[in-house]
N, C-alpha and C. Protein backbone atom coordinates (compact mmCIF):
# COMPACT_ATOMS: atom_id res chain seq x y z
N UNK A 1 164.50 57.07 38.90
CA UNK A 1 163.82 58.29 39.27
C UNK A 1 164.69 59.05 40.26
N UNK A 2 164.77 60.59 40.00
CA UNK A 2 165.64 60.91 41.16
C UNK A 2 164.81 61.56 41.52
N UNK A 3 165.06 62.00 43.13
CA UNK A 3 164.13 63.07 44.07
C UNK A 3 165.05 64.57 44.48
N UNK A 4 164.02 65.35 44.48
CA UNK A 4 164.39 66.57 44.57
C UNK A 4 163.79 66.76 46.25
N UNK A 5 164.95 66.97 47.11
CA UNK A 5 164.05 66.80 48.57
C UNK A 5 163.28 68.09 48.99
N UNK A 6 163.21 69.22 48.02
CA UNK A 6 162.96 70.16 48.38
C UNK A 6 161.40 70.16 48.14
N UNK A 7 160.85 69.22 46.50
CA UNK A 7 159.65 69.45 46.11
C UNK A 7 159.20 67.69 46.56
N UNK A 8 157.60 67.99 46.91
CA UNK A 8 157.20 67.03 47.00
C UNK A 8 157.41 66.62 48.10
N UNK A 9 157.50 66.84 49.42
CA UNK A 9 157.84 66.60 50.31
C UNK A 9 157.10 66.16 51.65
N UNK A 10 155.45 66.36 50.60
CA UNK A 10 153.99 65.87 51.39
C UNK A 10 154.03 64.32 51.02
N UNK A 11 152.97 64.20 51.85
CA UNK A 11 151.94 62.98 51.45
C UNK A 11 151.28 63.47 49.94
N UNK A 12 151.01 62.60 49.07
CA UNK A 12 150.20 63.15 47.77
C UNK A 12 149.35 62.45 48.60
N UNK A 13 147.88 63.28 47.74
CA UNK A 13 146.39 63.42 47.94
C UNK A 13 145.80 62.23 47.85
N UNK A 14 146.39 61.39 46.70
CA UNK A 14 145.91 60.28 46.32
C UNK A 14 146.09 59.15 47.14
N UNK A 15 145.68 58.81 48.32
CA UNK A 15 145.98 58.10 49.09
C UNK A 15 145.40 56.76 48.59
N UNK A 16 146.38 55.30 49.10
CA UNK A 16 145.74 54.46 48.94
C UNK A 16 144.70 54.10 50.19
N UNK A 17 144.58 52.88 51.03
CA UNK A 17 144.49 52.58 52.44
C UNK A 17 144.83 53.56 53.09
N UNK A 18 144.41 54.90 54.06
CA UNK A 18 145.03 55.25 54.90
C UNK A 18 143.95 55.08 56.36
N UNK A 19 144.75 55.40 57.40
CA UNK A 19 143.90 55.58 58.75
C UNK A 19 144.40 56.75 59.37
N UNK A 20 143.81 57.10 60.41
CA UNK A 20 143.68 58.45 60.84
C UNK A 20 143.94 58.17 62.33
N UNK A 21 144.84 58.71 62.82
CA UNK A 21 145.20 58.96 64.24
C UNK A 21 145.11 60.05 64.92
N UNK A 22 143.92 60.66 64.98
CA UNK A 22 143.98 62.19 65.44
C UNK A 22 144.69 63.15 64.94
N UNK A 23 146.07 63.29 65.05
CA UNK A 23 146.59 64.61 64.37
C UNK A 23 147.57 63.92 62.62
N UNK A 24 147.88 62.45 62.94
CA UNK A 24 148.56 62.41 61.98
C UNK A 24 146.99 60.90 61.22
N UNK A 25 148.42 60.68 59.66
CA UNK A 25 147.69 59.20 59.42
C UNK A 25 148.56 58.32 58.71
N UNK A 26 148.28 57.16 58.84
CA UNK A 26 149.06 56.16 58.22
C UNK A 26 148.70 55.58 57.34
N UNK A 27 149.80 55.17 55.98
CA UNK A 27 149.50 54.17 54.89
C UNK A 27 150.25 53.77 54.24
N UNK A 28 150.24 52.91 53.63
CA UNK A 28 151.50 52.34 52.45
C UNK A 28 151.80 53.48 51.62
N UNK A 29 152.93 53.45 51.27
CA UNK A 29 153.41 55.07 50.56
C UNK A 29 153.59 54.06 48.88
N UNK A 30 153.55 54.86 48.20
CA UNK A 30 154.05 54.53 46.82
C UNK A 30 155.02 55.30 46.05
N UNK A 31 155.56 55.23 44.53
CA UNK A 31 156.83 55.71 44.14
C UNK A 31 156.75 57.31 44.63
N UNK A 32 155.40 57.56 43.89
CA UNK A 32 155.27 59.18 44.14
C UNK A 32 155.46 59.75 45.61
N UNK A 33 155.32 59.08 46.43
CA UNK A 33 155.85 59.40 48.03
C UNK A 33 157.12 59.39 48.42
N UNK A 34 157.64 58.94 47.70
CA UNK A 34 159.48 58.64 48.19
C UNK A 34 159.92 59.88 48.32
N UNK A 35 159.87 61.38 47.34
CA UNK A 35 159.99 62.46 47.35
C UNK A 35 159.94 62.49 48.98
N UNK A 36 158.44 62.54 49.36
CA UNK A 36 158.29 63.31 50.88
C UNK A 36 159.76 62.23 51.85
N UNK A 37 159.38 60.71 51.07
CA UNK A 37 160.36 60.00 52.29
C UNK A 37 162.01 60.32 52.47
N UNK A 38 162.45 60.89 51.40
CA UNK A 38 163.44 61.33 51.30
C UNK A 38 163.17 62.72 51.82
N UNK A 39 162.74 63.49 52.16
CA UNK A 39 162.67 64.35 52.75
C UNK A 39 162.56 64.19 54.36
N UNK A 40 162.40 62.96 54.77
CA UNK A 40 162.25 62.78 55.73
C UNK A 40 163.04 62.30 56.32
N UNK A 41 164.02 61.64 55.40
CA UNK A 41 165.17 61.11 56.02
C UNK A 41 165.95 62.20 55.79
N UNK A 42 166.42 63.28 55.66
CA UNK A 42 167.14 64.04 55.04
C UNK A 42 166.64 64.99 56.41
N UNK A 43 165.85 65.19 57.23
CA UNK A 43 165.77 65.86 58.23
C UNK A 43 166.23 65.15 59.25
N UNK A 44 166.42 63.82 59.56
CA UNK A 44 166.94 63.80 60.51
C UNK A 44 167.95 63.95 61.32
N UNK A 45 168.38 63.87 62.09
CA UNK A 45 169.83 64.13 62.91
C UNK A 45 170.49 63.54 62.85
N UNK A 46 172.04 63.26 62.80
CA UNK A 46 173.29 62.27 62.55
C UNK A 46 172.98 61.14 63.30
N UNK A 47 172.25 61.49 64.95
CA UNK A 47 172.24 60.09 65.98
C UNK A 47 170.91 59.77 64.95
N UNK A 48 170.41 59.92 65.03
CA UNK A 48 168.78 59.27 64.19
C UNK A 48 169.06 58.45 62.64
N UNK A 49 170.14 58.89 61.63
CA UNK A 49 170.71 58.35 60.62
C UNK A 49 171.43 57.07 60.99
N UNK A 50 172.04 57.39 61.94
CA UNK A 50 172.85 56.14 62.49
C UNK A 50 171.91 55.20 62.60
N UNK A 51 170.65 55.12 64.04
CA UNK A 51 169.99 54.08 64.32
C UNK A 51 169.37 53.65 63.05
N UNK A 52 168.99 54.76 62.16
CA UNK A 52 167.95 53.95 61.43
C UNK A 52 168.94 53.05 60.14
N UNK A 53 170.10 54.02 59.79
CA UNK A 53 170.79 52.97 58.59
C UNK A 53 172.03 52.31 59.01
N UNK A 54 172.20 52.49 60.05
CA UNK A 54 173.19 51.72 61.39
C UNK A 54 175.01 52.42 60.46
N UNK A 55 174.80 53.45 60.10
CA UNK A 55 176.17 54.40 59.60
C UNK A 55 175.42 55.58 59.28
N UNK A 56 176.24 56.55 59.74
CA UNK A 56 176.29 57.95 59.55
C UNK A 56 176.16 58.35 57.85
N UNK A 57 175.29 58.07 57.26
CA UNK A 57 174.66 58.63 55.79
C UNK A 57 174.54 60.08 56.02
N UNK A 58 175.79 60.62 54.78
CA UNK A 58 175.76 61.87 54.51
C UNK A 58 174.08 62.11 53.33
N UNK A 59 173.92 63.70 53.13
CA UNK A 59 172.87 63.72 52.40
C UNK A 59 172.67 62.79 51.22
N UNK A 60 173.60 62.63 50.30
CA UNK A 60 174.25 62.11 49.06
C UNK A 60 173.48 60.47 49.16
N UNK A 61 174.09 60.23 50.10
CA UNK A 61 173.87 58.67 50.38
C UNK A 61 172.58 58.41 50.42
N UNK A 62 172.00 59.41 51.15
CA UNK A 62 170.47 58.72 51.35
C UNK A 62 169.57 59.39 50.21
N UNK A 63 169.91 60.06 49.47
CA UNK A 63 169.17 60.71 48.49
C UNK A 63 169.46 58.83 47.31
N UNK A 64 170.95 58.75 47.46
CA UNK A 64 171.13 57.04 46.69
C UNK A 64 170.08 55.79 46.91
N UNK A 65 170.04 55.83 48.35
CA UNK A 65 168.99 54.92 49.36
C UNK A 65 167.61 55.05 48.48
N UNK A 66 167.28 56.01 48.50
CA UNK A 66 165.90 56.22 48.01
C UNK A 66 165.70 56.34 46.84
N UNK A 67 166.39 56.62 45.97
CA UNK A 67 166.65 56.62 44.33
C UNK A 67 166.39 54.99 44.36
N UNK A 68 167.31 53.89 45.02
CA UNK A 68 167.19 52.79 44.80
C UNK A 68 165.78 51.82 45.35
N UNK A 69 165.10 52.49 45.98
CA UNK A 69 164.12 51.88 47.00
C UNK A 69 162.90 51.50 46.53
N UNK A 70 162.83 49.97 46.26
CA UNK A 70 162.11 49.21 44.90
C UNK A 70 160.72 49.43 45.90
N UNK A 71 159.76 50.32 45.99
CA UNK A 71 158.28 49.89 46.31
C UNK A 71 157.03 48.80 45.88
N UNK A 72 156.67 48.17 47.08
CA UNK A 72 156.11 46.47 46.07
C UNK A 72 156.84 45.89 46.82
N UNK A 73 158.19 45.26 46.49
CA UNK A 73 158.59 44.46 47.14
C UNK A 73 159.05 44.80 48.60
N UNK A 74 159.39 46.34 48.63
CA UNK A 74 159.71 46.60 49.66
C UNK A 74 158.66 47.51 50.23
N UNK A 75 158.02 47.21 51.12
CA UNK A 75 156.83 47.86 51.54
C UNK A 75 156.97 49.19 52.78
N UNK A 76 156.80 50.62 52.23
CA UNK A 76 156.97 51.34 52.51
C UNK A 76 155.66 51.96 53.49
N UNK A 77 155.55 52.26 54.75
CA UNK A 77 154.52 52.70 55.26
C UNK A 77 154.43 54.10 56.06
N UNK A 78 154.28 54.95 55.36
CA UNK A 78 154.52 56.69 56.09
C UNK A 78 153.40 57.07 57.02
N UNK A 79 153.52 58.17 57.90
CA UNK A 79 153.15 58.71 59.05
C UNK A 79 152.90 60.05 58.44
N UNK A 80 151.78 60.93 58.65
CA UNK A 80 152.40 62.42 57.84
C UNK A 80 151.52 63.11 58.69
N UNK A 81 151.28 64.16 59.07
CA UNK A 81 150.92 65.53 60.18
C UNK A 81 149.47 65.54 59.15
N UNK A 82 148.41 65.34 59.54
CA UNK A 82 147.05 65.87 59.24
C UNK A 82 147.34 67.26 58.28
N UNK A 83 147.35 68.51 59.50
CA UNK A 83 147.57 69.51 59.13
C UNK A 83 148.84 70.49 58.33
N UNK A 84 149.69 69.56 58.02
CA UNK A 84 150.57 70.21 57.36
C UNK A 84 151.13 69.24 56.09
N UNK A 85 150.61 67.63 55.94
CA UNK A 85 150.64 66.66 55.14
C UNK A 85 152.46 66.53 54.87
N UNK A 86 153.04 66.87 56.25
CA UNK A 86 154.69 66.50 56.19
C UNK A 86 154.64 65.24 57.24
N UNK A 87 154.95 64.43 56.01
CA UNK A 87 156.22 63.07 57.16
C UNK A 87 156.52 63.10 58.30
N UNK A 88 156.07 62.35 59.28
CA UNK A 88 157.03 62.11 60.69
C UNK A 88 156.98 61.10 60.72
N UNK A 89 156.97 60.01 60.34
CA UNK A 89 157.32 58.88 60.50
C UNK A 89 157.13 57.75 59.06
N UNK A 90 158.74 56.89 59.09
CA UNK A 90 158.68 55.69 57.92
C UNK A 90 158.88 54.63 58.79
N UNK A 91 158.28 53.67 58.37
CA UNK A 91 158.79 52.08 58.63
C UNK A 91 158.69 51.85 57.08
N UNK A 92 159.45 50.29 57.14
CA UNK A 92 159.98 49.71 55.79
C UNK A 92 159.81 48.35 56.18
N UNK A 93 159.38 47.49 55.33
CA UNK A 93 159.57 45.92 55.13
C UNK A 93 160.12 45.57 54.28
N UNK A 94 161.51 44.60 54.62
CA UNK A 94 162.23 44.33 53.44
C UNK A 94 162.39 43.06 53.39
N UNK A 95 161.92 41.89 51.99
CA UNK A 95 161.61 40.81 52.15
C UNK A 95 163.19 40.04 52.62
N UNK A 96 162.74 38.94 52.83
CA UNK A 96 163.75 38.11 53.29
C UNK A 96 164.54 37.09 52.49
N UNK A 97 165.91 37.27 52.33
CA UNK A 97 166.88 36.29 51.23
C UNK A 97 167.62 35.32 52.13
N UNK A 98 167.90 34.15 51.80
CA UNK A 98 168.35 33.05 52.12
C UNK A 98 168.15 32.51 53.04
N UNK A 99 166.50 32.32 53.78
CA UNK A 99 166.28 31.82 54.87
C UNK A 99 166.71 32.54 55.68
N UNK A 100 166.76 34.12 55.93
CA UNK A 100 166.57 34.92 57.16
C UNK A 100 165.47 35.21 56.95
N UNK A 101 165.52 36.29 58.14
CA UNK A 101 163.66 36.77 58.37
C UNK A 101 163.77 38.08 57.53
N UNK A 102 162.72 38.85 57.27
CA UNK A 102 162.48 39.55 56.47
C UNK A 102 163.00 40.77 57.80
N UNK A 103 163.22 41.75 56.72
CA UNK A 103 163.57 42.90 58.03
C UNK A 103 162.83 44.08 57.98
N UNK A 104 162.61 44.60 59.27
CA UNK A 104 161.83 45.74 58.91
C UNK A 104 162.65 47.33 59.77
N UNK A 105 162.26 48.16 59.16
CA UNK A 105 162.78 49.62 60.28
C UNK A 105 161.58 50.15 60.55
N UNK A 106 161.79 51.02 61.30
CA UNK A 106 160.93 52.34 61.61
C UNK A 106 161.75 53.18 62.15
N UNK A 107 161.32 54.20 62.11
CA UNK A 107 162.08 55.84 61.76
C UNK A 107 161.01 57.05 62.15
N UNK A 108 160.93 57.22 63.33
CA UNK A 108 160.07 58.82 63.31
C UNK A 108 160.68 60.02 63.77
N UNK A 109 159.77 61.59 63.53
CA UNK A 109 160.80 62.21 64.13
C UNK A 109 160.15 62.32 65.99
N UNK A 110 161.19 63.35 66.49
CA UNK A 110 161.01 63.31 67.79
C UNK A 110 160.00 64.25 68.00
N UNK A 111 159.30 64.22 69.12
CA UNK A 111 158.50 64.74 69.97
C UNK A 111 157.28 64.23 70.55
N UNK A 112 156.60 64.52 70.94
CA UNK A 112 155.33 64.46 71.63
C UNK A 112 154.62 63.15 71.22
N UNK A 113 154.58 63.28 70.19
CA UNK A 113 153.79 61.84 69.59
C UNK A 113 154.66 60.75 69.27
N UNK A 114 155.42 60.65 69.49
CA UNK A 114 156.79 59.87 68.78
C UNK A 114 156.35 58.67 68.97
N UNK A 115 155.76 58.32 70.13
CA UNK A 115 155.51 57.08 70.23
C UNK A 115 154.51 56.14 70.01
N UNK A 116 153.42 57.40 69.64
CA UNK A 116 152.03 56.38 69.34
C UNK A 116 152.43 56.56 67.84
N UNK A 117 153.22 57.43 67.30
CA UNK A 117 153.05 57.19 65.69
C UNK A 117 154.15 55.69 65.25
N UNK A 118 155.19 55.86 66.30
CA UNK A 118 155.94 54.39 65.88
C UNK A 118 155.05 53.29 66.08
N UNK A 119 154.55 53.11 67.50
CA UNK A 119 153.41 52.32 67.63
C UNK A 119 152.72 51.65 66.82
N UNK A 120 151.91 52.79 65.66
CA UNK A 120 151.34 52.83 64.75
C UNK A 120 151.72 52.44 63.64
N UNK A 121 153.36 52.74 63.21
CA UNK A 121 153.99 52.53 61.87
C UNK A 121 154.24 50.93 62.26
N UNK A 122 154.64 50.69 63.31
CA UNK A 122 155.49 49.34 63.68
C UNK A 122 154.13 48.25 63.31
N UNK A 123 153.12 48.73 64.00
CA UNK A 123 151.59 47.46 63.81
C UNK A 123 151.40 47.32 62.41
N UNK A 124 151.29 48.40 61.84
CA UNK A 124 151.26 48.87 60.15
C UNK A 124 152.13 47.41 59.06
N UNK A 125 153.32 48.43 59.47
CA UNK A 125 154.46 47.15 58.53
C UNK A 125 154.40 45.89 59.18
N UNK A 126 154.02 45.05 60.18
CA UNK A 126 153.94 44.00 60.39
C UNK A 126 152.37 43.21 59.87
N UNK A 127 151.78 44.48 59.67
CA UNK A 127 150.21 44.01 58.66
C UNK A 127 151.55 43.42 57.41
N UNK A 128 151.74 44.45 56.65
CA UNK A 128 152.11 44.39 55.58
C UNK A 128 153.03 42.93 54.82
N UNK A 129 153.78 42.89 56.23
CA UNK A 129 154.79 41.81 56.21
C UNK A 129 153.79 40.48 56.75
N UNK A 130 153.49 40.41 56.92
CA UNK A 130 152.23 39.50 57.26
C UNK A 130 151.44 38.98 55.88
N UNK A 131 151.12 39.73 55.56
CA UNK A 131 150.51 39.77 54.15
C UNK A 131 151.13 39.37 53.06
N UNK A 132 152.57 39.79 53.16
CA UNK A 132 153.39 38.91 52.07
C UNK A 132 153.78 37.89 52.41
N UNK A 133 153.16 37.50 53.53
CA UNK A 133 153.40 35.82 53.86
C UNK A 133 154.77 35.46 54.70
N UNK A 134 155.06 36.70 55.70
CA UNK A 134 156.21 36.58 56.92
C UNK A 134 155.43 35.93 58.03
N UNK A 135 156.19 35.26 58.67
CA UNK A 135 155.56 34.61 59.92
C UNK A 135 156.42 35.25 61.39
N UNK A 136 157.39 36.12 60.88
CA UNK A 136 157.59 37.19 61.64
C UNK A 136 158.96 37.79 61.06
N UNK A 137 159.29 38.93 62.00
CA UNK A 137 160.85 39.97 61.16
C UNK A 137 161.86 39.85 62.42
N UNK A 138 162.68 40.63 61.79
CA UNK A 138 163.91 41.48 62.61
C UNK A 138 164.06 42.32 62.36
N UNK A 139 164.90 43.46 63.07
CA UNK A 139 165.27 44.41 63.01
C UNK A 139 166.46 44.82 63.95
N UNK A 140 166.80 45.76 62.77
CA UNK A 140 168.49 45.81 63.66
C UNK A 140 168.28 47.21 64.40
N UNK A 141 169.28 47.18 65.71
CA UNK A 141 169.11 48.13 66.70
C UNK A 141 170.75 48.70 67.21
N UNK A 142 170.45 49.57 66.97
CA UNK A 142 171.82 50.26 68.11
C UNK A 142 171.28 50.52 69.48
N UNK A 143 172.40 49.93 70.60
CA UNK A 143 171.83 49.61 71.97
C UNK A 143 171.77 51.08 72.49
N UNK A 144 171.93 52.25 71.79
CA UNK A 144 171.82 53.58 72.24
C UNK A 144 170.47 53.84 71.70
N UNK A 145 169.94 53.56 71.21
CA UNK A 145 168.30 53.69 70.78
C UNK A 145 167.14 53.08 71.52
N UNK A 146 167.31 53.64 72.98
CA UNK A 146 166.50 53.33 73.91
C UNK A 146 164.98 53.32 73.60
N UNK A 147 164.61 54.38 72.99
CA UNK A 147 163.28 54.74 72.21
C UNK A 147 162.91 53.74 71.64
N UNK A 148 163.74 52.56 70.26
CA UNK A 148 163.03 51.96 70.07
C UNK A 148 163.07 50.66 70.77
N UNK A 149 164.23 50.26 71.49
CA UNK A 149 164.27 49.39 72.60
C UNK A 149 162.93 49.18 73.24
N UNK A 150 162.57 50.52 73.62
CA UNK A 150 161.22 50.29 74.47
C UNK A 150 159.98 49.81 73.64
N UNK A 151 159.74 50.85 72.43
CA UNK A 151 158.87 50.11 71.78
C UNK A 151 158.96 48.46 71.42
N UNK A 152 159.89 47.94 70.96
CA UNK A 152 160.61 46.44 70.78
C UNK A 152 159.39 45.78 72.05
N UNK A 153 160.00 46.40 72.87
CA UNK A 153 159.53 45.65 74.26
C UNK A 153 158.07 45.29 74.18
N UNK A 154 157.59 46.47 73.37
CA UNK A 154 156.23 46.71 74.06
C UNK A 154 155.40 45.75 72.99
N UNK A 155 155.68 45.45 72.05
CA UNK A 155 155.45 44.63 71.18
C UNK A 155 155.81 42.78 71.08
N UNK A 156 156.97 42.97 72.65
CA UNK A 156 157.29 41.37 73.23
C UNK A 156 158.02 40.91 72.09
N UNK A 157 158.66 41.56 71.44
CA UNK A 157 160.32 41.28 70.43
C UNK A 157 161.26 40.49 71.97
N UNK A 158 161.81 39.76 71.14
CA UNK A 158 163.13 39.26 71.48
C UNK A 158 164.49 40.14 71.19
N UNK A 159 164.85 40.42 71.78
CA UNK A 159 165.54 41.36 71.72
C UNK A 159 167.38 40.82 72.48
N UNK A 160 168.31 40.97 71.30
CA UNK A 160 169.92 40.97 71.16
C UNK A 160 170.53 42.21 71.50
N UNK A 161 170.80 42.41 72.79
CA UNK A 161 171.71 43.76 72.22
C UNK A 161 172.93 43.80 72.15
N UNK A 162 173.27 42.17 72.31
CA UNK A 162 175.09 42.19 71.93
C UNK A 162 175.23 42.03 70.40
N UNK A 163 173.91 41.73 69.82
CA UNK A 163 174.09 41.25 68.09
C UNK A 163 173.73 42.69 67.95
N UNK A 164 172.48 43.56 68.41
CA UNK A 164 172.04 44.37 67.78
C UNK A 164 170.92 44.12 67.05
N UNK A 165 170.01 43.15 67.47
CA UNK A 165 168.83 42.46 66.54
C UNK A 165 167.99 42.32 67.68
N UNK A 166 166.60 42.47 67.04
CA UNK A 166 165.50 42.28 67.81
C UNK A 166 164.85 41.13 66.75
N UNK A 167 163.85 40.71 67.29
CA UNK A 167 163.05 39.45 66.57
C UNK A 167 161.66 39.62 67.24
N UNK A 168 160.63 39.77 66.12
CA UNK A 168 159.08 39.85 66.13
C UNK A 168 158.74 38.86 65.62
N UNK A 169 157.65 38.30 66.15
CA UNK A 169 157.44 37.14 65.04
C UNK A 169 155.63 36.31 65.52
N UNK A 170 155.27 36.14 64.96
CA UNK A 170 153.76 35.80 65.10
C UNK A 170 153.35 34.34 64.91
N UNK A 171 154.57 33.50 65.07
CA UNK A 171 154.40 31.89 64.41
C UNK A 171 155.42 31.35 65.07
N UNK A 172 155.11 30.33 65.68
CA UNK A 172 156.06 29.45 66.30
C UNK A 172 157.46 29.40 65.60
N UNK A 173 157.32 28.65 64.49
CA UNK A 173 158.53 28.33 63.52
C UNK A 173 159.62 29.65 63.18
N UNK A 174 158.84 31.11 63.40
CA UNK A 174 159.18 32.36 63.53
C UNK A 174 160.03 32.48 64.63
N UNK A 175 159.45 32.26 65.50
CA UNK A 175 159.79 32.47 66.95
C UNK A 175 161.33 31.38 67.16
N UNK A 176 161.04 30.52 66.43
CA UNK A 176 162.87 29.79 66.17
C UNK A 176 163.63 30.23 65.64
N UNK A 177 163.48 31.08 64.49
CA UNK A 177 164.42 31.90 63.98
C UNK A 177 164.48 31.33 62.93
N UNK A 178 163.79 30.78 62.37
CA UNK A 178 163.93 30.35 60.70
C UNK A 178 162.50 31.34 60.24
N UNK A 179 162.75 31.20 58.79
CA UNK A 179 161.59 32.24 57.81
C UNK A 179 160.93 30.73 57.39
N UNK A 180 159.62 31.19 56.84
CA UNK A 180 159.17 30.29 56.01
C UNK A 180 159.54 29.44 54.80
C-alpha cells in the first residue's frame, strides 16, 4: 500500500477502542491510519526524526518506513486533536526477536500538551505490549532528548544513556533484562 501524505491525514471516523483526553484522543490506529501516521512523521523536524528513528530520515525514507509498517504485529497507537482529527502523537510496539525485549517509541509533536499526550501514548502501548504477552520493553533514546528522558523517568524506566536504552518493564524476570 502506498500513502499519499497529503490525503488522509486524519484519524478515520471508524474508530476502534478510543479514549478521550479533553482536547485530544487515543487508540490503536489501523492500516487505514498510517496515511494520517505518515503524515505525522513527515511533519516533524530533523532533531525530532533523529530521536524518534535515531538517523536523519529524509521524506523518501519515511514514506518507505510506513509503506512497510506491518499493523497487528506491530501495534500502532495515535494521539489526534479532537477538533481538527490531525495526529500529534504515535507510539509503536514492536515485538521482540531473539530473546530481547520488545521495543517500543513514542513520537509527539511539540507544545503545550506534549506531555500529557506522551504520557498517554506511552501508558497506551505498554497496555498493548502487555497484552501480547511482554513482561516489559525498551526503547532507544538519544541523550539530547531530554523530553523523553523525563517522561522515561516518570514512568521509573531504567534508563542507559551511554547505550542509549531505557528499560520498562512490569515483571521481575523483565526487570533482568531477559523477555519471556
Amino acid at each position: 500500500m502506498s500513502f499519499d501524505p497529503n490525503h488522509g491525514a486524519r484519524f478515520c471516523p471508524e474508530a476502534t477502542v478510543s479514549e478521550m483526553y479533553g482536547t485530544f484522543e487515543i487508540r490503536e490506529l489501523a492500516e487505514r491510519d498510517l496515511a494520517g501516521a505518515a503524515a505525522f512523521y513527515l511533519s516533524l523536524d530533523e532533531i525530532r526524526r533523529v530521536w524518534r528513528f535515531h538517523t536523519p530520515l529524509d521524506d523518501t525514507a519515511i514514506l518507505r518506513y510506513i509503506n512497510g509498517l506491518k499493523v497487528g504485529p506491530v501495534a500502532v497507537v495515535g494521539a489526534a486533536d479532537r477538533i481538527n482529527a490531525l495526529m500529534i502523537g504515535i507510539a509503536e510496539f514492536h515485538p521482540a526477536s531473539g530473546g530481547e525485549l520488545p521495543e517500543v517509541t513514542v513520537s509527539v509533536a511539540p507544545g503545550p500538551r506534549a506531555l500529557l499526550v506522551a504520557t498517554q501514548l506511552l501508558s497506551r502501548i505498554m497496555g498493548c505490549a502487555a497484552m501480547r504477552g511482554a513482561d516489559g520493553v525498551a526503547i532507544d533514546l538519544c541523550h539530547e532528548d531530554t523530553f523523553m528522558i523525563t517522561l522515561l523517568r516518570q514512568f521509573g524506566a531504567r534508563i542507559d544513556l551511554m547505550q542509549g536504552r531505557a528499560m520498562l518493564s512490569w515483571s521481575e524476570k523483565a526487570a533482568m533484562g531477559r523477555a519471556a
